[in-house]
Protein backbone atom coordinates (compact mmCIF):
# COMPACT_ATOMS: atom_id res chain seq x y z
CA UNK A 1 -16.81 13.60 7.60
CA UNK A 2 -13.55 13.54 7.15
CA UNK A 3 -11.09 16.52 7.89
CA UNK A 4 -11.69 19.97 5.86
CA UNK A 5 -9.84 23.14 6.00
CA UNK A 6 -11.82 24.57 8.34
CA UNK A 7 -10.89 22.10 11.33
CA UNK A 8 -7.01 22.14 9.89
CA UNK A 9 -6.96 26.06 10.29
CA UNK A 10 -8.26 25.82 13.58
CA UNK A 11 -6.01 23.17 14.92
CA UNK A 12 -3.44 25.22 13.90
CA UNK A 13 -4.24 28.55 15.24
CA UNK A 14 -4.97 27.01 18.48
CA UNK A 15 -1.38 25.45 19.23
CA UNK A 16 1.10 28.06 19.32
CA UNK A 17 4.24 27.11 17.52
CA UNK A 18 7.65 29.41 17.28
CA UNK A 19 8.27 30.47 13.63
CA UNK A 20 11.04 33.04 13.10
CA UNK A 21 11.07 35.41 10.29
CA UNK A 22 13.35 38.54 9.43
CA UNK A 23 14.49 38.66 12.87
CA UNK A 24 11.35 38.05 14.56
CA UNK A 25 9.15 36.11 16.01
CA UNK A 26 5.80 35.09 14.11
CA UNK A 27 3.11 34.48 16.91
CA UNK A 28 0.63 33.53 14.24
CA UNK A 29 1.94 32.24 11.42
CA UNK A 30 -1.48 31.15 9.76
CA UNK A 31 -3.29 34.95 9.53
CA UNK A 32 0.71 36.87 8.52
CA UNK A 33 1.15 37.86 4.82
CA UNK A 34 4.29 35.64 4.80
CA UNK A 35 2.67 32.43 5.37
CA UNK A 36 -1.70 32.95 4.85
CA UNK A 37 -2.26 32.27 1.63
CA UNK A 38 -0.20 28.80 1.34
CA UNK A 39 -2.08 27.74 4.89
CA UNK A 40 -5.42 28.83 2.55
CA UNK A 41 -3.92 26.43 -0.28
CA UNK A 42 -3.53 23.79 2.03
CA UNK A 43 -7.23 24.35 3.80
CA UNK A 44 -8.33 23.83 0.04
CA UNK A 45 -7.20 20.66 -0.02
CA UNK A 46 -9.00 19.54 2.61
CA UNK A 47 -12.29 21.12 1.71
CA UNK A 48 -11.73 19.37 -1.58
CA UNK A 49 -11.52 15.86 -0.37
CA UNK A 50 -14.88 16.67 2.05
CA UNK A 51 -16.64 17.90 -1.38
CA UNK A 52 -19.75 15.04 -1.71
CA UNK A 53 -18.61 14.57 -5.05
CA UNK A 54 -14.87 13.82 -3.90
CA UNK A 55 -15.53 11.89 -1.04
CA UNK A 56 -15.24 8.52 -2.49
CA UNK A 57 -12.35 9.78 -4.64
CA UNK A 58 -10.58 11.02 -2.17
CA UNK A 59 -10.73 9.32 1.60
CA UNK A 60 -11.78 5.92 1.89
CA UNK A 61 -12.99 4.29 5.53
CA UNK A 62 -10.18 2.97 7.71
CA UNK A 63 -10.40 -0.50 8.30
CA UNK A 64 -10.46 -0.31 12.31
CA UNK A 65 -11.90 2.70 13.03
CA UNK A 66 -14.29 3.25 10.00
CA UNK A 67 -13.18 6.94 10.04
CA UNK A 68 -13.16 8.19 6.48
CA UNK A 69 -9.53 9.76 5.77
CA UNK A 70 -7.56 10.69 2.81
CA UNK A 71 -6.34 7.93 1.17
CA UNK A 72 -2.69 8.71 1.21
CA UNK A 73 -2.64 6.85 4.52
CA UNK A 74 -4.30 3.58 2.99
CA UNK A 75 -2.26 0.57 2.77
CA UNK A 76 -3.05 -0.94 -0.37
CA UNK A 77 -3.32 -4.96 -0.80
CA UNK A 78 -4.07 -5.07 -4.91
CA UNK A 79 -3.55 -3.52 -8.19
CA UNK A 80 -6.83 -1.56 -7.91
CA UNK A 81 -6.40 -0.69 -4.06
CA UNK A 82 -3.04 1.46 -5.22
CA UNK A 83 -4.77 2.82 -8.55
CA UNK A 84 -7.11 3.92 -6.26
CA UNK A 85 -4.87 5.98 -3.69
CA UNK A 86 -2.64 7.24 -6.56
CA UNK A 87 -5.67 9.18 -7.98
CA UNK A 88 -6.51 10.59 -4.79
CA UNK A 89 -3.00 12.00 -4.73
CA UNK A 90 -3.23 13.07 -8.65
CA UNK A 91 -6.30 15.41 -7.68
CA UNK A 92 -4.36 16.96 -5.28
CA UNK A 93 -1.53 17.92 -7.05
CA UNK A 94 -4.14 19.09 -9.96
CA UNK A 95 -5.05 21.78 -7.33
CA UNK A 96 -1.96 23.00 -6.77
CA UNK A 97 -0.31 21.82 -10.55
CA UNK A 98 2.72 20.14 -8.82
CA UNK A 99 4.07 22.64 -6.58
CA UNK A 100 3.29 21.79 -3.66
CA UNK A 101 5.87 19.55 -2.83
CA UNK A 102 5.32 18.54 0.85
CA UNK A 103 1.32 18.03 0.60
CA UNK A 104 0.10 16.42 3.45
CA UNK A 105 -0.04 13.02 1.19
CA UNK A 106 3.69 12.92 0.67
CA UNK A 107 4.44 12.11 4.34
CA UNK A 108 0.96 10.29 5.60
CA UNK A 109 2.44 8.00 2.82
CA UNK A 110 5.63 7.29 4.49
CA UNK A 111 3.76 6.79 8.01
CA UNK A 112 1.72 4.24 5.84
CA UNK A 113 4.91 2.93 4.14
CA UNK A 114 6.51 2.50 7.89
CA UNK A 115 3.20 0.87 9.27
CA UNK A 116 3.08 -1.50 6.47
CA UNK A 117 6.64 -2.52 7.67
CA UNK A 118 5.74 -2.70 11.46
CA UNK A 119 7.35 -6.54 11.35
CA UNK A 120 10.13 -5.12 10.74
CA UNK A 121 10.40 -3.08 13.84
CA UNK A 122 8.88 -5.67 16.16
CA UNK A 123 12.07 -7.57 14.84
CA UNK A 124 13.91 -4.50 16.27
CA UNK A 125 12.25 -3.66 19.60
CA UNK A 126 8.15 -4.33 20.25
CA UNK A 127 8.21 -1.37 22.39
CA UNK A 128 9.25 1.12 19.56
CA UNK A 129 7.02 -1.17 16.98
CA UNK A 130 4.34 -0.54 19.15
CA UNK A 131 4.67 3.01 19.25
CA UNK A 132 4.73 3.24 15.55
CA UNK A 133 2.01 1.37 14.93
CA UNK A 134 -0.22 3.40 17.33
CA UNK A 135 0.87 6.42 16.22
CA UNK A 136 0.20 5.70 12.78
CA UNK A 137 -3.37 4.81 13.47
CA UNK A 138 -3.30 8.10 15.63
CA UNK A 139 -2.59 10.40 12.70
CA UNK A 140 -4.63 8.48 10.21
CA UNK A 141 -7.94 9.10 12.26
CA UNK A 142 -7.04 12.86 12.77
CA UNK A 143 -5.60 12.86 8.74
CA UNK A 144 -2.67 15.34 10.59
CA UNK A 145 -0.62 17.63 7.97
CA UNK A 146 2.54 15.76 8.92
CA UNK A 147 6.21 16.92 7.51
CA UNK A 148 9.47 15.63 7.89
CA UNK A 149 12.98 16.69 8.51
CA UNK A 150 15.87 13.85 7.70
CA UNK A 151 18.62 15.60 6.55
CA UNK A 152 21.46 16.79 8.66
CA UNK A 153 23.17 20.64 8.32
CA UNK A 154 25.51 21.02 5.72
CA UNK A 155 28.49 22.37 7.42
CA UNK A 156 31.83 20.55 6.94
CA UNK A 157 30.36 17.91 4.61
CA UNK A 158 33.71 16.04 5.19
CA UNK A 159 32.90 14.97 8.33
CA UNK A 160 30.69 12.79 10.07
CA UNK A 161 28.03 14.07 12.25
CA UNK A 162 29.81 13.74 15.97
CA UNK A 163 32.93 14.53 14.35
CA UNK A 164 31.32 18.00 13.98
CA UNK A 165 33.06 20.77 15.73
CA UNK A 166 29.59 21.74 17.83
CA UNK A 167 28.29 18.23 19.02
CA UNK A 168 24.94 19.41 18.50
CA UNK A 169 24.85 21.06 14.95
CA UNK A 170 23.09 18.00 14.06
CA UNK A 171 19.94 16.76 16.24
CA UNK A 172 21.25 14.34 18.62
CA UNK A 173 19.91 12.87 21.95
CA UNK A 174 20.63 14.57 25.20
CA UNK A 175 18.73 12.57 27.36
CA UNK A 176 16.25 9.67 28.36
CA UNK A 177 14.05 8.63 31.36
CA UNK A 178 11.05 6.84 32.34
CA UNK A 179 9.18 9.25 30.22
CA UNK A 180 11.35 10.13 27.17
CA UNK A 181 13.84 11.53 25.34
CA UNK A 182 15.09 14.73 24.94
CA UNK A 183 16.76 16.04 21.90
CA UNK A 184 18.77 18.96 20.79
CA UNK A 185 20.19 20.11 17.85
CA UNK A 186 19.62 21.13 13.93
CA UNK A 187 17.83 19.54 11.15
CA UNK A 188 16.43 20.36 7.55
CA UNK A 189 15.00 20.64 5.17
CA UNK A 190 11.71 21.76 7.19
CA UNK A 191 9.29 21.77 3.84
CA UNK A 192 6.09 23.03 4.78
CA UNK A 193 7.00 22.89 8.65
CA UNK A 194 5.62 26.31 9.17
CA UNK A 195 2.06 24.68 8.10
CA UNK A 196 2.19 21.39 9.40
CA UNK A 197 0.85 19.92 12.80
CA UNK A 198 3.50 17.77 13.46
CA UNK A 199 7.03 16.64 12.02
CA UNK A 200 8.66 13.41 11.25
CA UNK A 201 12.45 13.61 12.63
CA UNK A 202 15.04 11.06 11.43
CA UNK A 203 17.45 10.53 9.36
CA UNK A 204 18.08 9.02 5.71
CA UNK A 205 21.70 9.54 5.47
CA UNK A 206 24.00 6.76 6.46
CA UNK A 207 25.48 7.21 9.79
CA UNK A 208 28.87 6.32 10.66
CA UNK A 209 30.11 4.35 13.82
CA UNK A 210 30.31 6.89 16.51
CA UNK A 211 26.82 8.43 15.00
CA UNK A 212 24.59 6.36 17.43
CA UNK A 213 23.68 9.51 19.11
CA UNK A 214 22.01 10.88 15.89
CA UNK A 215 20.48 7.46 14.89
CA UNK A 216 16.70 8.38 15.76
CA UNK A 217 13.26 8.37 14.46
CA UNK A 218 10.16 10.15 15.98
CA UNK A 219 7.42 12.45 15.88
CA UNK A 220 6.35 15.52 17.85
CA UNK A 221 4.15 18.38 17.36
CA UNK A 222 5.60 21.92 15.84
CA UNK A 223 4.32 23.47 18.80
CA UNK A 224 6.64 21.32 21.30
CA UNK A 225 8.49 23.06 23.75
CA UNK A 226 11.80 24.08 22.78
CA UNK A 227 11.49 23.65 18.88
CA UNK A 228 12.05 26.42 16.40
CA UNK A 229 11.03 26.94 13.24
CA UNK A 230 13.56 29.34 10.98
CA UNK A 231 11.82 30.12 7.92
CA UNK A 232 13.78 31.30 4.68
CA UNK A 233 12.42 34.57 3.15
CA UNK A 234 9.08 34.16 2.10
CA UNK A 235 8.53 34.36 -1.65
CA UNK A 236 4.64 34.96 -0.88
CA UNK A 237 5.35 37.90 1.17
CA UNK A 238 7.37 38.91 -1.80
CA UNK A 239 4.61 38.72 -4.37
CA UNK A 240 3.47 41.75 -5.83
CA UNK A 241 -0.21 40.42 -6.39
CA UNK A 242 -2.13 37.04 -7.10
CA UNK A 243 -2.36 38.84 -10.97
CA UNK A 244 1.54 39.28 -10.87
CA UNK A 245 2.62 36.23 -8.96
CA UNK A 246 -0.23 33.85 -9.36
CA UNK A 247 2.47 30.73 -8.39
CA UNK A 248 4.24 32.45 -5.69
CA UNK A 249 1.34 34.06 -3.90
CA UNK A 250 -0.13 31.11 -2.87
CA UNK A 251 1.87 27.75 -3.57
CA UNK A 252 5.07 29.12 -1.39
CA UNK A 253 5.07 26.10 1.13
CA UNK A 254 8.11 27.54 2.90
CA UNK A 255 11.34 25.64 3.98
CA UNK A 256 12.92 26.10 7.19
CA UNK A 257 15.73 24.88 9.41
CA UNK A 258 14.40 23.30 12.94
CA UNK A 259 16.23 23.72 15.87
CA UNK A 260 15.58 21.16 18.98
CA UNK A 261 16.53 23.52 22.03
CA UNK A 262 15.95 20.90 24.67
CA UNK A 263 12.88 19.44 23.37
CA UNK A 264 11.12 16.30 25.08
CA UNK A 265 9.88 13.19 23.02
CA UNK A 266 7.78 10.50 24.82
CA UNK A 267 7.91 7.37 24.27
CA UNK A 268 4.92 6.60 22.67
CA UNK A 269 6.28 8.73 19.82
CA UNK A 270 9.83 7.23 19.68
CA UNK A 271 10.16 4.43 17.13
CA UNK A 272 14.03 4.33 16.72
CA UNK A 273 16.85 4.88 18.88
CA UNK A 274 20.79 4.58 18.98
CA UNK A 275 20.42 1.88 15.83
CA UNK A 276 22.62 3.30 12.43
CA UNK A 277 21.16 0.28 11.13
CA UNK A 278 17.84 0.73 11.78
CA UNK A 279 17.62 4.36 10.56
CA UNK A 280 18.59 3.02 7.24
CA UNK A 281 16.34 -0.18 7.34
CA UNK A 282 13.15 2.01 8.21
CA UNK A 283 12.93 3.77 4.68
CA UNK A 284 14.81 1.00 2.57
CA UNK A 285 13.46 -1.90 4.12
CA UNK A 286 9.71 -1.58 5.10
CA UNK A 287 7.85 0.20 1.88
CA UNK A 288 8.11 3.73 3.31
CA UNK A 289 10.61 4.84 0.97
CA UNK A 290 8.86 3.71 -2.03
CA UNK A 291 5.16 5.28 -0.93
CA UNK A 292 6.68 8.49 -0.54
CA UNK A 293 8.63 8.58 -3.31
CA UNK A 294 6.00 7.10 -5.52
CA UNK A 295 3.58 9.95 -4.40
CA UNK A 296 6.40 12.55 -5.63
CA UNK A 297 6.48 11.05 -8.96
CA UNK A 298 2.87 11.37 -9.16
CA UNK A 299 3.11 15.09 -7.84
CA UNK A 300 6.04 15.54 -10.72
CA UNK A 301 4.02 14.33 -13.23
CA UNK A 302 1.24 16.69 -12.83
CA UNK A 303 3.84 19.59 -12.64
CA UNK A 304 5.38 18.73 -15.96
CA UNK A 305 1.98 18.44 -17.74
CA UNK A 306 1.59 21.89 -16.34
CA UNK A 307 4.48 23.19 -17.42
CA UNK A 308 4.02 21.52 -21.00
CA UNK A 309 0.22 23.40 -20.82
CA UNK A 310 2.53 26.47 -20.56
CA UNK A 311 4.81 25.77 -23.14
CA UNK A 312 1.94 25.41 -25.73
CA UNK A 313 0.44 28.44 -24.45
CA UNK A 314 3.54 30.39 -25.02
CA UNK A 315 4.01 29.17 -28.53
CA UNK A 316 0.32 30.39 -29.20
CA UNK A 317 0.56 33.38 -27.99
CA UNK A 318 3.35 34.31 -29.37
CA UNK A 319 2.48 33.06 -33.10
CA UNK A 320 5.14 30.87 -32.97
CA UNK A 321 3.44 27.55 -32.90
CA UNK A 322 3.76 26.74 -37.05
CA UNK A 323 7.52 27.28 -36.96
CA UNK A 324 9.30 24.01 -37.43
CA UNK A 325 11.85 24.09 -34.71
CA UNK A 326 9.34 25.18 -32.44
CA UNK A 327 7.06 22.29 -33.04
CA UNK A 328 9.83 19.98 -32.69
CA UNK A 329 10.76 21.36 -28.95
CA UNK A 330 6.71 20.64 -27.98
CA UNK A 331 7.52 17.21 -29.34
CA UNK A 332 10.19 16.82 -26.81
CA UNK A 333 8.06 18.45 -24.06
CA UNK A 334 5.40 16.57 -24.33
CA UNK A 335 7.50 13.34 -24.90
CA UNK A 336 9.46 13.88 -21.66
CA UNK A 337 6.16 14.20 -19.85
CA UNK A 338 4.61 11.57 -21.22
CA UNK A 339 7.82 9.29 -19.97
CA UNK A 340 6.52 10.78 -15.84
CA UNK A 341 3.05 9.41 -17.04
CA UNK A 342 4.84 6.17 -18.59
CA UNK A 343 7.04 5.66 -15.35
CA UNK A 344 4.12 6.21 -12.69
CA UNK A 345 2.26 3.55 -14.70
CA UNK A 346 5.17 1.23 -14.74
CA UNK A 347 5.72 1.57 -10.96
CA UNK A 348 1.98 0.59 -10.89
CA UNK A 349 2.20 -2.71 -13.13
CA UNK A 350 5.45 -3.84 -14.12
CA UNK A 351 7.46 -4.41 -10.89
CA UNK A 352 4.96 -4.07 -8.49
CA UNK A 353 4.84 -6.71 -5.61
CA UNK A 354 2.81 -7.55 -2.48
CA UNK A 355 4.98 -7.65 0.85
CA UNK A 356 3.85 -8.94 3.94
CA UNK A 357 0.16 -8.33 2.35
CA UNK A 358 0.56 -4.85 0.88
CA UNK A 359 1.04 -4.23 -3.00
CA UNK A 360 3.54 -1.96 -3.16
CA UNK A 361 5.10 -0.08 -6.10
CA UNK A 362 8.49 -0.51 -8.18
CA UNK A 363 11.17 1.31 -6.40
CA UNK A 364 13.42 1.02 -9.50
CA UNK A 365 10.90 2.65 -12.22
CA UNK A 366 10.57 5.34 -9.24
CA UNK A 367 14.42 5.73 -8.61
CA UNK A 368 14.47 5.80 -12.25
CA UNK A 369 11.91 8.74 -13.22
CA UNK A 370 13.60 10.57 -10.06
CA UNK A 371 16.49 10.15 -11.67
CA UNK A 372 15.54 11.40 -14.85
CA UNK A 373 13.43 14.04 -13.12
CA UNK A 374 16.55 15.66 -11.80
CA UNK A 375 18.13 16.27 -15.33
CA UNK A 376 14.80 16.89 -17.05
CA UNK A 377 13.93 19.83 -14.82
CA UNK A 378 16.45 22.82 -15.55
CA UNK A 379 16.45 21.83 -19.27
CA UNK A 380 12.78 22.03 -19.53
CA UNK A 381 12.99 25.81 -17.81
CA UNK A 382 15.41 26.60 -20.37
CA UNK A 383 12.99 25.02 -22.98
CA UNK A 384 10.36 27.25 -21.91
CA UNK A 385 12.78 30.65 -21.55
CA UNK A 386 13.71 30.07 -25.31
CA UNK A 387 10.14 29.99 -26.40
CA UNK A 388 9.04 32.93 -24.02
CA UNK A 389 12.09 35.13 -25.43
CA UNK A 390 11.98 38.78 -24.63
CA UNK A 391 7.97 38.32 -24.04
CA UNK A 392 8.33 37.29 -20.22
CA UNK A 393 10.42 40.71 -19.24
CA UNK A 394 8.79 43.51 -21.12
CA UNK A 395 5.59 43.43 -18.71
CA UNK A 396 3.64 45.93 -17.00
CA UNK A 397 5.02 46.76 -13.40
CA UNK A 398 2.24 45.55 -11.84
CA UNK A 399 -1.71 45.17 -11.88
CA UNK A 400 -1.48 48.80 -10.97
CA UNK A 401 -0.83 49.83 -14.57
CA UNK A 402 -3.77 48.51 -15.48
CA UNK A 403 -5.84 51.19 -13.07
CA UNK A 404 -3.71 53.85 -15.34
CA UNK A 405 -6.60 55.25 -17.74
CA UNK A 406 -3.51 56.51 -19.87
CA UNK A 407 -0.84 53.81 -19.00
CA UNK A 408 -3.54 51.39 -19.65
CA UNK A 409 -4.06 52.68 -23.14
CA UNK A 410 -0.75 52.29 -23.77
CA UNK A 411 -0.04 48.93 -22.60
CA UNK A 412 -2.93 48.16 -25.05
CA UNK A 413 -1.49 49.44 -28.11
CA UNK A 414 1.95 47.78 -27.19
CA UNK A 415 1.48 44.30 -25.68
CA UNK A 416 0.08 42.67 -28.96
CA UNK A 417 -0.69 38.67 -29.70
CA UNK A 418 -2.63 36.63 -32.63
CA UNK A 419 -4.06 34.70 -30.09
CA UNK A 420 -5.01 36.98 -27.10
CA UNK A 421 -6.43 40.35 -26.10
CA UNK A 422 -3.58 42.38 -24.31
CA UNK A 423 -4.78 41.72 -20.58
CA UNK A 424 -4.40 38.41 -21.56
CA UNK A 425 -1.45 38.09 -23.01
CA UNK A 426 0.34 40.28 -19.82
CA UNK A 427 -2.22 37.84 -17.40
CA UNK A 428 -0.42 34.81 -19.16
CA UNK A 429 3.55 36.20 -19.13
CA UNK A 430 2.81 37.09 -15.56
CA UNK A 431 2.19 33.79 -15.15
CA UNK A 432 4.56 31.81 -16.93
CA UNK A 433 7.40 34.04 -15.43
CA UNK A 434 6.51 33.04 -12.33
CA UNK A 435 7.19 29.46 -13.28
CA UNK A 436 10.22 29.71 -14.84
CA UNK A 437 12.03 33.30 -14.05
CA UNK A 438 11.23 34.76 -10.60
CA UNK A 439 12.79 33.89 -7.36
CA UNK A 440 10.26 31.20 -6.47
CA UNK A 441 10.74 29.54 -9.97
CA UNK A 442 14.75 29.39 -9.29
CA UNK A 443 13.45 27.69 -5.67
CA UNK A 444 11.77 24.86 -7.97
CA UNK A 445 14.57 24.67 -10.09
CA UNK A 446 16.88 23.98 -7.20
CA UNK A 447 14.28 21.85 -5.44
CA UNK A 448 13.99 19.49 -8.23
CA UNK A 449 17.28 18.73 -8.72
CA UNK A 450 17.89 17.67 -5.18
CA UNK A 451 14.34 16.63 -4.57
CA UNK A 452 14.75 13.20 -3.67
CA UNK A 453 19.02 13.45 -2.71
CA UNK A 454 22.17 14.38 -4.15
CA UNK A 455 21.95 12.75 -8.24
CA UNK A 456 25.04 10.04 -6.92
CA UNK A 457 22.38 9.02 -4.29
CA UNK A 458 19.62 8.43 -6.74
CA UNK A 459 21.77 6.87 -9.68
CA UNK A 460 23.30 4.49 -6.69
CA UNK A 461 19.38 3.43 -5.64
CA UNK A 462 18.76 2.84 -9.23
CA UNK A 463 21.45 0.79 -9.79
CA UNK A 464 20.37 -1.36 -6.15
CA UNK A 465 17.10 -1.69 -7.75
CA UNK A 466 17.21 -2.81 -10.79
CA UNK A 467 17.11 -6.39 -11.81
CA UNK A 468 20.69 -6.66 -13.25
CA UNK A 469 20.06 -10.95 -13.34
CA UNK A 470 17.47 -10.39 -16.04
CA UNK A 471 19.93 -8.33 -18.11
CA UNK A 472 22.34 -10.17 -17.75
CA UNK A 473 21.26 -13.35 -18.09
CA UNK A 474 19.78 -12.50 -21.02
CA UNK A 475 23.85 -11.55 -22.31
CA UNK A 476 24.66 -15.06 -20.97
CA UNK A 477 22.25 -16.73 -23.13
CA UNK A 478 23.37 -15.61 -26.05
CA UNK A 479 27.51 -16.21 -24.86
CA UNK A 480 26.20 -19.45 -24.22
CA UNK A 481 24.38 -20.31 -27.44
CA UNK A 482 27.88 -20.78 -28.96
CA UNK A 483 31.23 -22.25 -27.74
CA UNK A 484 34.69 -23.13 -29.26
CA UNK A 485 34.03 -26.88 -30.06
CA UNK A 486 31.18 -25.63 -32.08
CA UNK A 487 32.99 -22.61 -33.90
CA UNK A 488 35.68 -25.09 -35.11
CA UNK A 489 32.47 -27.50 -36.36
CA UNK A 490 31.61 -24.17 -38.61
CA UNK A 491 34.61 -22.85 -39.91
CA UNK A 492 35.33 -26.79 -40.92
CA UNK A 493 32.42 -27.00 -42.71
């Protein structure tokens, strides 16, 4: 059988791993209010793909090994092979309705993206290639949670990362021997770190000359020696109650700075080092890039048919639903996530391609719904806040008032809908405040607009991707369906 939640809980709980929180240390992060119920959400996940009746949907049998695993880390060689894998990673995100940003299929599909490309690093060094391609095949047959961190600290943004005033702000090699390397330093942004088995370490930005030191790609375990895990405030922890925060109480997968102090990488897990160039070439030029990506346009999809379920609901509920202008904002809704749904397909069919065997999807219709994603996301929040109005703020305090014989009856008489009974209309406002007005909705807000990089970074991959000979030759044909020995023909005539 494949992984279930069961075996992912325990792996976890039995590796000790050094998560900070409000000034202290966390010595098990899976059973503390701050983190459970997320670790829980992911456990689902992996008790849904062992269900009999999701098995075939969900994992298929590796090729080698005949393990059954999730499907995220298939490499697909046709059409149907990646129709396949993309519904496995739709179910998912049905479970958690887009939130979970950092599932463990967003970054088993970069592994399978960088495996895919393994020529491309036995052009670089066999010894690293080799190291990627067994560690690939290592995490497939355990299906590991796997995050990454490939962003470096903000601090002065004007400056490259050894021009830095601490060396190591920025994860950089210390040291190398016969056994390894050891690192040291800062990166981010450590989604779901705090419930993953192991993280993916590089680096997407462009480095400059002088950067070789912070050129690197590996893996290690979150419970290696040395690394620590600095969690933001937990919005879980935060939450009232699963009836008040139904979002936030379980779908919080946490972000957190790492911190190498001194930690020790062997070999066998070291697939790039000193090489600017290969940093970059990794993600842009082996299909890693566009698996992972592709799977969070997938994910993004699901969220904004989610969040156009909610915008219906609100219009219902609040009688609204006849009114003119209002249908004309669900048109819009539903029209901008129907474009997700248009550009997932289009990834699938239109400029897909098989490379070195594997059909992989369009990296410009995924550049370009991440693109669009980015704007689309705060103005479909502020959709939804004009058709909640006053409705998502004048709640009960909590599921407490509810236990109130005589606040009770009052919160019946006062929190009235054509649709609903009163429970229900507070159960639903609870809910869709939690979407799109409390502190974990403002995370999503944020998150989606830098989701996938800074909007210059996105438009400028969109731009590299798309096939500017088509459009323009199609201008040339027409400049060239006319010249000035034939204009002088016509105006003689």
């Amino acid at each position: 059988m494949p992984r279930n939640g069961e075996a992912y809980l325990n792996d976890i709980k039995a590796e000790a791993r050094d998560v900070r929180l409000l000034g202290k240390r966390i010595p098990e992060p899976a059973s503390h209010p701050a983190f459970r119920n997320t670790f829980e959400a992911y456990a689902g996940l992996y008790d849904f793909q062992c269900a009999p009746e999701n098995l075939e949907l969900m994992t298929y049998e590796t090729p080698d090994t005949g393990k059954r695993v999730n499907r995220a880390w298939s490499m697909p060689r046709s059409y149907e092979e990646l129709v396949e894998r993309r519904r496995a990673i739709e179910a998912w995100c049905e479970l958690h309705h887009g939130y979970l940003g950092r599932s463990p299929d967003h970054v088993a599909s970069s592994m399978a993206g960088l495996a895919m490309g393994s020529a491309l690093f036995r052009d670089y060094d066999p010894a690293r290639a080799g190291a990627l391609e067994d560690y690939y095949r290592y995490a497939r047959d355990r299906d590991l949670f796997i995050a990454y961190t490939i962003i470096n600290p903000q601090a002065d943004k004007s400056k490259q990362a050894h021009e830095q005033q601490d060396q190591f702000l920025a994860l950089r090699l210390l040291d190398q021997d016969s056994d390894g390397i050891v690192v040291k330093g800062a990166k981010m942004l450590g989604t779901s770190c705090v419930m993953a088995d192991e993280v993916w370490v590089s680096c997407i930005q462009p480095l400059a000359p002088g950067d070789e030191p912070y050129a690197l790609s590996f893996c290690t375990p979150m419970s290696a020696e040395g690394l620590r895990i600095l969690s933001r405030k937990s919005y879980e922890q935060s939450a009232h109650s699963r009836f008040d925060n139904p979002l936030s109480s379980r779908f919080d997968e946490n972000d957190a700075v790492l911190y190498f102090d001194e930690v020790k990488v062997p070999w066998e897990r070291v697939f790039v080092l000193g090489d600017r160039a290969m940093c970059q070439k990794q993600f842009f030029e082996t299909p890693c890039y566009a698996f992972e990506e592709y799977q969070a346009v997938v994910r993004f999809m699901v969220k904004l048919r989610f969040l156009a379920g909610i915008a219906r609901r609100i219009t219902e509920v609040n009688g609204t639903i006849k009114i003119p202008a209002v249908a004309e904002t669900l048109g819009q809704i539903s029209s901008e996530a129907a474009s997700m749904e248009a550009f997932v397909n289009g990834a699938e069919v239109l400029g897909a391609h098989t490379a070195d065997g594997y059909f992989v999807p369009d990296l410009n219709m995924i550049c370009s719904a991440q693109v669009i994603a980015q704007q689309l996301y705060p103005r479909l929040i502020t959709q939804l806040r004009n058709l909640a109005g006053g409705g998502v703020i004048m709640l009960p305090s909590g599921i407490e008032d509810f236990l109130n014989d005589e606040q009770a009856e009052w919160i019946f008489k006062t929190q009235k809908s054509p649709a609903v009974a009163p429970f229900d209309r507070v159960k639903f406002f609870k809910m869709a405040w939690d979407a799109i007005g409390s502190e974990f909705a403002s995370r999503h807000t944020q998150y989606e607009m830098f989701y996938a990089g800074p909007t210059f970074v996105l438009r400028g991959h969109a731009f590299h991707t798309y096939d500017w000979a088509r459009s323009t030759a199609s201008v040339d044909r027409l400049l060239d369906s006319y010249d000035l020995e034939s204009e002088k023909r016509r105006a003689g005539r």
